[in-house]
Protein backbone atom coordinates (compact mmCIF):
# COMPACT_ATOMS: atom_id res chain seq x y z
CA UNK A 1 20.71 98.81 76.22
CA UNK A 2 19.47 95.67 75.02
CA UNK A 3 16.13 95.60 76.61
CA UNK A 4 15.52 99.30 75.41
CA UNK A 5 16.32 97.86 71.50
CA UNK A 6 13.80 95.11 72.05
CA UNK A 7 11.20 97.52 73.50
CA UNK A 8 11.42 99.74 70.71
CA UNK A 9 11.75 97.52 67.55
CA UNK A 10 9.76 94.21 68.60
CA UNK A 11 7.75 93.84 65.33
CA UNK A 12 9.26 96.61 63.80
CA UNK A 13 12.39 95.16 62.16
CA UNK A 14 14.83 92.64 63.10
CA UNK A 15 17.10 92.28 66.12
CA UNK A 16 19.88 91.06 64.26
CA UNK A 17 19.81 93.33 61.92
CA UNK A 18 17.48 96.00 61.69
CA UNK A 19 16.44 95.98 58.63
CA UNK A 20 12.93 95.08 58.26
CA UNK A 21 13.11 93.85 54.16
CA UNK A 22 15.45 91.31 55.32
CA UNK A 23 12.90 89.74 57.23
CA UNK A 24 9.82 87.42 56.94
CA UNK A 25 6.78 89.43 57.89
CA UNK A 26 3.14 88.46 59.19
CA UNK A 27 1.00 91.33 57.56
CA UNK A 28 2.66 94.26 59.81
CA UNK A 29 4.61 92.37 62.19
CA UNK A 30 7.83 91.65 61.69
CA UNK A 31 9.90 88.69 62.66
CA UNK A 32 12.84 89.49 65.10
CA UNK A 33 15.43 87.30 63.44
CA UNK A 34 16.31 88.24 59.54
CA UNK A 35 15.93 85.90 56.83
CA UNK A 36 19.60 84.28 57.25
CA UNK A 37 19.12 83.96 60.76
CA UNK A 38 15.99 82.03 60.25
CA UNK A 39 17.30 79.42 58.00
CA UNK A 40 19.90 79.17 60.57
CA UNK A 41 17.23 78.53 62.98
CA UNK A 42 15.59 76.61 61.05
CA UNK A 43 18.62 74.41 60.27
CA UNK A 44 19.13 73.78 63.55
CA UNK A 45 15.92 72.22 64.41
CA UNK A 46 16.23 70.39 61.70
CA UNK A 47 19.99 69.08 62.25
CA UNK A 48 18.88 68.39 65.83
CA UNK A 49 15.95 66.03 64.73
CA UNK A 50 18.33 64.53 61.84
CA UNK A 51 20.85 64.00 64.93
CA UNK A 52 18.26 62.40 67.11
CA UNK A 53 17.49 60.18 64.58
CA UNK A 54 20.81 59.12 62.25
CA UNK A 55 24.20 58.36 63.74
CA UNK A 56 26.13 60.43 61.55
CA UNK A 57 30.44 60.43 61.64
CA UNK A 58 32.33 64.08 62.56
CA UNK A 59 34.27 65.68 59.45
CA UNK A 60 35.08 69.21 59.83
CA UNK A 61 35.61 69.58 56.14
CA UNK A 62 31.87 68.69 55.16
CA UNK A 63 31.02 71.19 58.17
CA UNK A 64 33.44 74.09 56.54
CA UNK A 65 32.05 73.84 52.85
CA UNK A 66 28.48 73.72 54.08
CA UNK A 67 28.99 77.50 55.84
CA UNK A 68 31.45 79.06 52.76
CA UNK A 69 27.65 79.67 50.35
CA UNK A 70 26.68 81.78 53.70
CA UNK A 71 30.01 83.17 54.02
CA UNK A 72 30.37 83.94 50.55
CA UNK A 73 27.10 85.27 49.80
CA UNK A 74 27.54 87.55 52.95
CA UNK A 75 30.93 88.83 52.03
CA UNK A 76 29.58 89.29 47.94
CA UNK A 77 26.91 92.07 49.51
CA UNK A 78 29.15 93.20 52.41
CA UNK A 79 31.38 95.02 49.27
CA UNK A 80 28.90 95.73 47.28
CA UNK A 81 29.69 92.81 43.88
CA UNK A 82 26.37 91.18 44.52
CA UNK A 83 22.98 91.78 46.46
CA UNK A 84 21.62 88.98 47.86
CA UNK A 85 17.87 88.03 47.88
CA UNK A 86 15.95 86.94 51.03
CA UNK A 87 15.61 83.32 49.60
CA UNK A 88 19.21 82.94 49.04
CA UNK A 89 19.72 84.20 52.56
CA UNK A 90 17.89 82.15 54.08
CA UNK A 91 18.83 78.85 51.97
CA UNK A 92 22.22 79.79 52.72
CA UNK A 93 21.48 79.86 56.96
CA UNK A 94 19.92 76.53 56.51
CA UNK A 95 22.31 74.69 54.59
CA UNK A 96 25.33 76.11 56.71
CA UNK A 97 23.36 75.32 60.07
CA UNK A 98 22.44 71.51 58.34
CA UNK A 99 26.50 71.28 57.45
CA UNK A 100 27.29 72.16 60.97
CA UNK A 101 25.65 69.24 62.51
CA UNK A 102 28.78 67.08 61.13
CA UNK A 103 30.11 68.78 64.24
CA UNK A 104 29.06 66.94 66.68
């Protein structure tokens, strides 16, 4: 089932998703992850290289107020108050995916 969505939307619109203006796009191609799934993506590589290189100190609380502007901004278009625009969504990945690093 998964294979056959890959097959058939690959550069078409994201995986995640589906919905091709919520993703970054090379001329016709588009990316398979959505714009908040890239910032989270992106986040993460960054977070790992910030790891790598600081010692940083656990706290869950920095972690959980880091992911509320994704969760908010989500749940504001989810019932219909507020769209959200592809920069937002993906600022919003990156700085919950950055928070999350406190984690570890």
């Amino acid at each position: 089932m998964i294979f056959e969505r890959i097959k058939n939307e690959f550069g078409k619109a994201p995986l995640c998703n589906g919905r091709p203006e919520r993703a970054p796009h090379f001329g016709t191609f588009v990316f398979p992850l959505c714009w908040r799934c890239t910032g989270l993506f992106v986040g993460c590589i960054i977070a790992t290289i910030i790891k790598l290189s600081v010692e940083i100190e656990s706290n869950i609380l920095i972690a959980i107020i880091s992911s509320l502007p994704m969760l908010v901004d989500w749940s504001l278009q989810r019932v219909g108050i507020k769209k959200s625009t592809n920069f937002r969504r993906f600022t919003t990945g990156l700085i919950s995916a950055i928070g999350l690093l406190f984690l570890s």
